[in-house]
Protein backbone atom coordinates (compact mmCIF):
# COMPACT_ATOMS: atom_id res chain seq x y z
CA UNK A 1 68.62 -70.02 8.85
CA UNK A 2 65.86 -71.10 6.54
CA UNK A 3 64.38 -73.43 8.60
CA UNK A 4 64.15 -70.60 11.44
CA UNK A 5 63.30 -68.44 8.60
CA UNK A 6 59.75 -70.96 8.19
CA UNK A 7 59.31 -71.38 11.98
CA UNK A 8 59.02 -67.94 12.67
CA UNK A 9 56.06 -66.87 10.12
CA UNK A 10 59.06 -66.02 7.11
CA UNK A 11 58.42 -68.75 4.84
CA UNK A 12 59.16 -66.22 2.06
CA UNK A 13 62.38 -65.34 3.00
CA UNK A 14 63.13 -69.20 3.71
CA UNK A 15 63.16 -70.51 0.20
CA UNK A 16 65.11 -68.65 -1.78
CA UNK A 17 67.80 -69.55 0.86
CA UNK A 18 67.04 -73.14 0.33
CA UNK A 19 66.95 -72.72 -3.15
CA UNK A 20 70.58 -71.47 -3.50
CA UNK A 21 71.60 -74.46 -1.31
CA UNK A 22 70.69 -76.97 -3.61
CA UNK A 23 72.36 -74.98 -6.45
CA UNK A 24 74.94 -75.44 -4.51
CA UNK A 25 74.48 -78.82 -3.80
CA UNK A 26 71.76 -80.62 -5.60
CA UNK A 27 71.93 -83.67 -3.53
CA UNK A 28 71.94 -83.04 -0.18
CA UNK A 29 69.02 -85.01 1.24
CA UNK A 30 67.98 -82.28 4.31
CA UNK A 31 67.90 -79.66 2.05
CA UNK A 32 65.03 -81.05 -0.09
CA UNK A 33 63.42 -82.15 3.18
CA UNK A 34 63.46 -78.46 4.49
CA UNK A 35 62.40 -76.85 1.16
CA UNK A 36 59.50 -79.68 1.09
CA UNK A 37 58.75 -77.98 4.82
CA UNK A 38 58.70 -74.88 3.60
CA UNK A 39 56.45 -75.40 0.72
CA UNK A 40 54.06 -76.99 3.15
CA UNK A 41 53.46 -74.10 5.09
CA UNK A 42 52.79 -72.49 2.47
CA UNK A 43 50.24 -74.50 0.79
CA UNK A 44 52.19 -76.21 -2.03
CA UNK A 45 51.23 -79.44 -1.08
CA UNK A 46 52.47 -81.34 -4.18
CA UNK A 47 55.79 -79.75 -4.39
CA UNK A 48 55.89 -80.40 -0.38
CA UNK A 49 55.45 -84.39 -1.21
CA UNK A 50 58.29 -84.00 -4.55
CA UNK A 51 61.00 -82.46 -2.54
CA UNK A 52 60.16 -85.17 0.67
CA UNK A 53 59.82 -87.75 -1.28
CA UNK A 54 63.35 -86.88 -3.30
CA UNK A 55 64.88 -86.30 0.33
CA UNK A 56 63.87 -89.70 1.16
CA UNK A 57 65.61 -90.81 -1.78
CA UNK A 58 68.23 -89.85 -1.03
CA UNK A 59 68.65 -90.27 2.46
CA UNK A 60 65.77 -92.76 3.42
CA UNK A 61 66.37 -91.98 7.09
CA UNK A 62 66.78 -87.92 6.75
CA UNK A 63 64.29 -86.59 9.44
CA UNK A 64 62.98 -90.02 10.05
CA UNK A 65 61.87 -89.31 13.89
CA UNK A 66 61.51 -85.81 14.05
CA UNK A 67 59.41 -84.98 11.29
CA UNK A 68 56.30 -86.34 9.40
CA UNK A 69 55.43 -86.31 5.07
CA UNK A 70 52.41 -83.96 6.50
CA UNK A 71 51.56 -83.30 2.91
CA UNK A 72 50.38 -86.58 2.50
CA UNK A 73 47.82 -86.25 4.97
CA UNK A 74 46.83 -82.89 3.90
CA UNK A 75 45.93 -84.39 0.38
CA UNK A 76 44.28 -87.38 2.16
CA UNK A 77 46.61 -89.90 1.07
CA UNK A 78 46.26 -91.36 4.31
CA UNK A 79 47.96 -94.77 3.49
CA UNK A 80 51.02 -93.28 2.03
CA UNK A 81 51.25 -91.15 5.12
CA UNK A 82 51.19 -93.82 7.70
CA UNK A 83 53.45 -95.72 5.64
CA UNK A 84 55.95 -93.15 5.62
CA UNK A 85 56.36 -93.04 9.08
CA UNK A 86 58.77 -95.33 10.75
CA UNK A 87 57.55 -98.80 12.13
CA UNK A 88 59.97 -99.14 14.54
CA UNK A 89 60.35 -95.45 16.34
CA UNK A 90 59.20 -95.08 20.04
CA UNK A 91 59.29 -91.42 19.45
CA UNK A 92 56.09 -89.66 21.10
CA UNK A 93 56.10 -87.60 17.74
CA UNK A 94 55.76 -90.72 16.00
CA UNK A 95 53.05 -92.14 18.28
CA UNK A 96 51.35 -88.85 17.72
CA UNK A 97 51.51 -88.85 13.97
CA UNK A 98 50.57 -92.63 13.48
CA UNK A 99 47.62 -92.19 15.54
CA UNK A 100 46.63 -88.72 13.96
CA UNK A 101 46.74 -90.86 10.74
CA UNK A 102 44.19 -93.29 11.64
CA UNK A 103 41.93 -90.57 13.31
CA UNK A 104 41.84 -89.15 9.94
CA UNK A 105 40.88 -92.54 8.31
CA UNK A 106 38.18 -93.40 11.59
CA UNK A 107 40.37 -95.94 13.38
CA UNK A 108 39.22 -94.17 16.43
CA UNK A 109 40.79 -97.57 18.77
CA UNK A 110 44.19 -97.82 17.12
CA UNK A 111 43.96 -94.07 17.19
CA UNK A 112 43.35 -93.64 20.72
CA UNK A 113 46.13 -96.35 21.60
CA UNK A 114 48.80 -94.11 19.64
CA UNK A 115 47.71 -91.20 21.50
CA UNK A 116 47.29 -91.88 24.58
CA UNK A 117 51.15 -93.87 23.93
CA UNK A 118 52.50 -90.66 22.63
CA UNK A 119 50.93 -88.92 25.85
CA UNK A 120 52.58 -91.40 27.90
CA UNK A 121 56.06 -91.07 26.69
CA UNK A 122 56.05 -87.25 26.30
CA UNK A 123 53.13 -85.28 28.32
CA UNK A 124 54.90 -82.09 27.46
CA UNK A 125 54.70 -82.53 23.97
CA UNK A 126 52.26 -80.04 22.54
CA UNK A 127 51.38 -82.73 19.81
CA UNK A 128 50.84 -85.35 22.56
CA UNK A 129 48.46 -83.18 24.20
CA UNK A 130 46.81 -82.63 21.08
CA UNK A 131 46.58 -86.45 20.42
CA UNK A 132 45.03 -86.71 24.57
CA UNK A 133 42.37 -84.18 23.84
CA UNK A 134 40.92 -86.11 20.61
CA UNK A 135 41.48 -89.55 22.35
CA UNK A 136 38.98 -87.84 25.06
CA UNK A 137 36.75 -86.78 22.20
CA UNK A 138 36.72 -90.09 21.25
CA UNK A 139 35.71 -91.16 24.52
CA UNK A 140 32.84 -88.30 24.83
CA UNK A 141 34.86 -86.74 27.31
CA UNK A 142 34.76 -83.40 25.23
CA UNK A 143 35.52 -81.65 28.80
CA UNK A 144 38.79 -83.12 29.41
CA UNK A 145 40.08 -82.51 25.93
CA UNK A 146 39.25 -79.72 26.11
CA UNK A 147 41.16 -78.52 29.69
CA UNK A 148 43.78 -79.94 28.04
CA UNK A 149 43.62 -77.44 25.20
CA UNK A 150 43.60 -74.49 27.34
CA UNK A 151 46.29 -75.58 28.92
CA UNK A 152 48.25 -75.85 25.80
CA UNK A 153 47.06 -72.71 24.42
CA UNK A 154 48.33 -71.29 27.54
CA UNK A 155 51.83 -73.07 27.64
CA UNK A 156 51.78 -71.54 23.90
CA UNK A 157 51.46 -67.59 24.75
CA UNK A 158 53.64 -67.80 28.06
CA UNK A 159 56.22 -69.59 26.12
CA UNK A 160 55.98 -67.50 22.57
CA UNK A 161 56.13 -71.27 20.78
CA UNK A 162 56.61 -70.25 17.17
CA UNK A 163 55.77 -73.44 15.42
CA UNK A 164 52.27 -72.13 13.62
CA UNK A 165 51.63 -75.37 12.17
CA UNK A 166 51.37 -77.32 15.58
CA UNK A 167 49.86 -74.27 16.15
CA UNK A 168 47.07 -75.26 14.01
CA UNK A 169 46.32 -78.44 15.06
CA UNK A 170 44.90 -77.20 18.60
CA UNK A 171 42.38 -75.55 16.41
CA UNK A 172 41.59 -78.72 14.58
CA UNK A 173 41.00 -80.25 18.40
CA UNK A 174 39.03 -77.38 19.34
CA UNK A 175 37.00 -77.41 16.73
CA UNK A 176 36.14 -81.64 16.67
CA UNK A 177 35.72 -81.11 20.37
CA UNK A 178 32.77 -77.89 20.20
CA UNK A 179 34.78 -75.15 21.07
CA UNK A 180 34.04 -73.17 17.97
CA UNK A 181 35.03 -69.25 19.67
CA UNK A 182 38.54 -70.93 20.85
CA UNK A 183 39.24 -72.74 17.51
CA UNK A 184 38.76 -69.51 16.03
CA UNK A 185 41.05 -67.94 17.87
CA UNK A 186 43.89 -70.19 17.67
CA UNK A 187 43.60 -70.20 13.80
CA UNK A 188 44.03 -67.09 13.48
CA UNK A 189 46.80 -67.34 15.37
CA UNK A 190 48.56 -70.06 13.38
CA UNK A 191 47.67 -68.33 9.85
CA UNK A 192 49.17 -64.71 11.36
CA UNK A 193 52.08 -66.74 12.79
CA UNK A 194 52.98 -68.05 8.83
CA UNK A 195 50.89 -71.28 8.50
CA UNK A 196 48.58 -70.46 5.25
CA UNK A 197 48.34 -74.07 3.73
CA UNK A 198 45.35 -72.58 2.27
CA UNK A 199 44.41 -75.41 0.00
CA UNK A 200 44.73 -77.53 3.06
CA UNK A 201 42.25 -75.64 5.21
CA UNK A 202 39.83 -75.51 2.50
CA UNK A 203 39.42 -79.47 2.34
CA UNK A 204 40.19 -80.11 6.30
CA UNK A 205 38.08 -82.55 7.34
CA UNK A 206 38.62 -81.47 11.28
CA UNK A 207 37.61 -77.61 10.54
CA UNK A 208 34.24 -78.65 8.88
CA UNK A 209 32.19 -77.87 11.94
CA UNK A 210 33.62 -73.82 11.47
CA UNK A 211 32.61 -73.61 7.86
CA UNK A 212 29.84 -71.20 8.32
CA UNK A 213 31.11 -69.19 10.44
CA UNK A 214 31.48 -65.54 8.77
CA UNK A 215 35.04 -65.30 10.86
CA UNK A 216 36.35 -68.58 9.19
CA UNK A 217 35.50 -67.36 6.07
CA UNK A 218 37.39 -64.27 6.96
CA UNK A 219 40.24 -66.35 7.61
CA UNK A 220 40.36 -68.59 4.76
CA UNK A 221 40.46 -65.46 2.24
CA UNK A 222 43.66 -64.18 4.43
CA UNK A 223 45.23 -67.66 4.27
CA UNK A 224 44.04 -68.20 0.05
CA UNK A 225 45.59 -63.88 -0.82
CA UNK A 226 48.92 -64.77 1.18
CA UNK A 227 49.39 -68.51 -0.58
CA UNK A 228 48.18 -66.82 -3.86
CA UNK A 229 51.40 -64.45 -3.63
CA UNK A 230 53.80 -67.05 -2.50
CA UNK A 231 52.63 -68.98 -5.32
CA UNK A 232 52.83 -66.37 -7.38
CA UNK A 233 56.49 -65.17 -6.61
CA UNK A 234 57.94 -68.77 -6.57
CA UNK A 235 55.85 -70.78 -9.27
């Protein structure tokens, strides 16, 4: 329930459930990992990277192919987030993550490789098409990433995908590949849809090219007011 709870733009309503589970049960290893995912959302990036990092203790494979230590990248710790993903996975997630990691850090070949081997495996995956439109970038083939963005942005409002914070990354892509007006629009999207990792989107080096822009601006004061309360009511 609490993990549907953060998927679906309710973050607040997600942790107090998880917080009564681990009263419950202090050591239960997915429990910390979904409370870490829910803090993320919401900006709490160093209580995001505790309760992973305790999860992992605890259970060092818990999530180990499905789901990434995004906090780590969103406080550029870039090694400790490539590290944290598994060496051995052949998960297009994976691919995806590894090679988002070293786009991050400028490793724009061993980035491209992990994308475009993510895209392979799973075509349909909205991250995979992320990772395909910034391996075009790469390439200064801003047009193809970018048909591939539209398409995914499409996919995303026939399909009502809820997950804000893949969400978000199609706005980082639009916005490294030019398309300022669409990676405005997805944003806002993503932050209405519960993603407000408002510290995050302050220091994103993929949203610098929107900085300017009296709309982002806009935007970052709805994501900072909504993370302020959560941090408020929880911390």
């Amino acid at each position: 329930m609490a993990n549907w709870f953060t998927d679906t733009g309710r973050v607040e309503q997600a942790v107090p459930l998880l917080r009564k589970a681990l009263k419950t049960n202090p050591d239960h290893a997915e429990v910390h990992w979904e409370l870490g995912y829910a803090y993320r959302f919401a900006g709490m990036l160093e209580e995001s990277v505790a309760e992973g990092e305790r999860a992992r203790e605890l259970d060092p494979g818990v999530k180990i192919s499905s789901s990434a230590m995004n906090a780590y990248l969103y406080l550029r710790e870039y090694e400790k987030f490539l590290a944290s993903l598994p060496a051995s996975s052949e998960a297009a997630f994976i691919f995806f993550y590894r090679g988002f990691g070293e786009y991050h850090e400028k490793k724009w070949n061993l980035a491209t490789r992990d994308f475009n081997r993510a895209y392979e495996i799973d075509p349909a995956l909205l991250q995979a098409q992320v990772g395909k439109a910034l391996s075009h970038g790469v390439a200064n083939q801003s047009t193809q990433g970018l048909q591939i963005l539209h398409h995914a942005e499409a996919r995303i409002r026939e399909r009502g995908v809820g997950d804000s914070e893949a969400i978000y990354k199609i706005a980082q892509a639009y916005a490294v590949l030019g398309d300022h007006v669409s990676a405005l629009r997805v944003l806002r999207n993503s932050i209405e849809r519960g993603f407000f990792a408002s510290p995050y989107f302050m220091t994103d080096p993929l949203l610098d090219s929107l900085r300017s822009n009296p709309e982002f601006t806009a935007l970052m004061k709805v994501a900072e007011r909504r993370h302020q309360e959560f941090q408020k009511k929880f911390f």
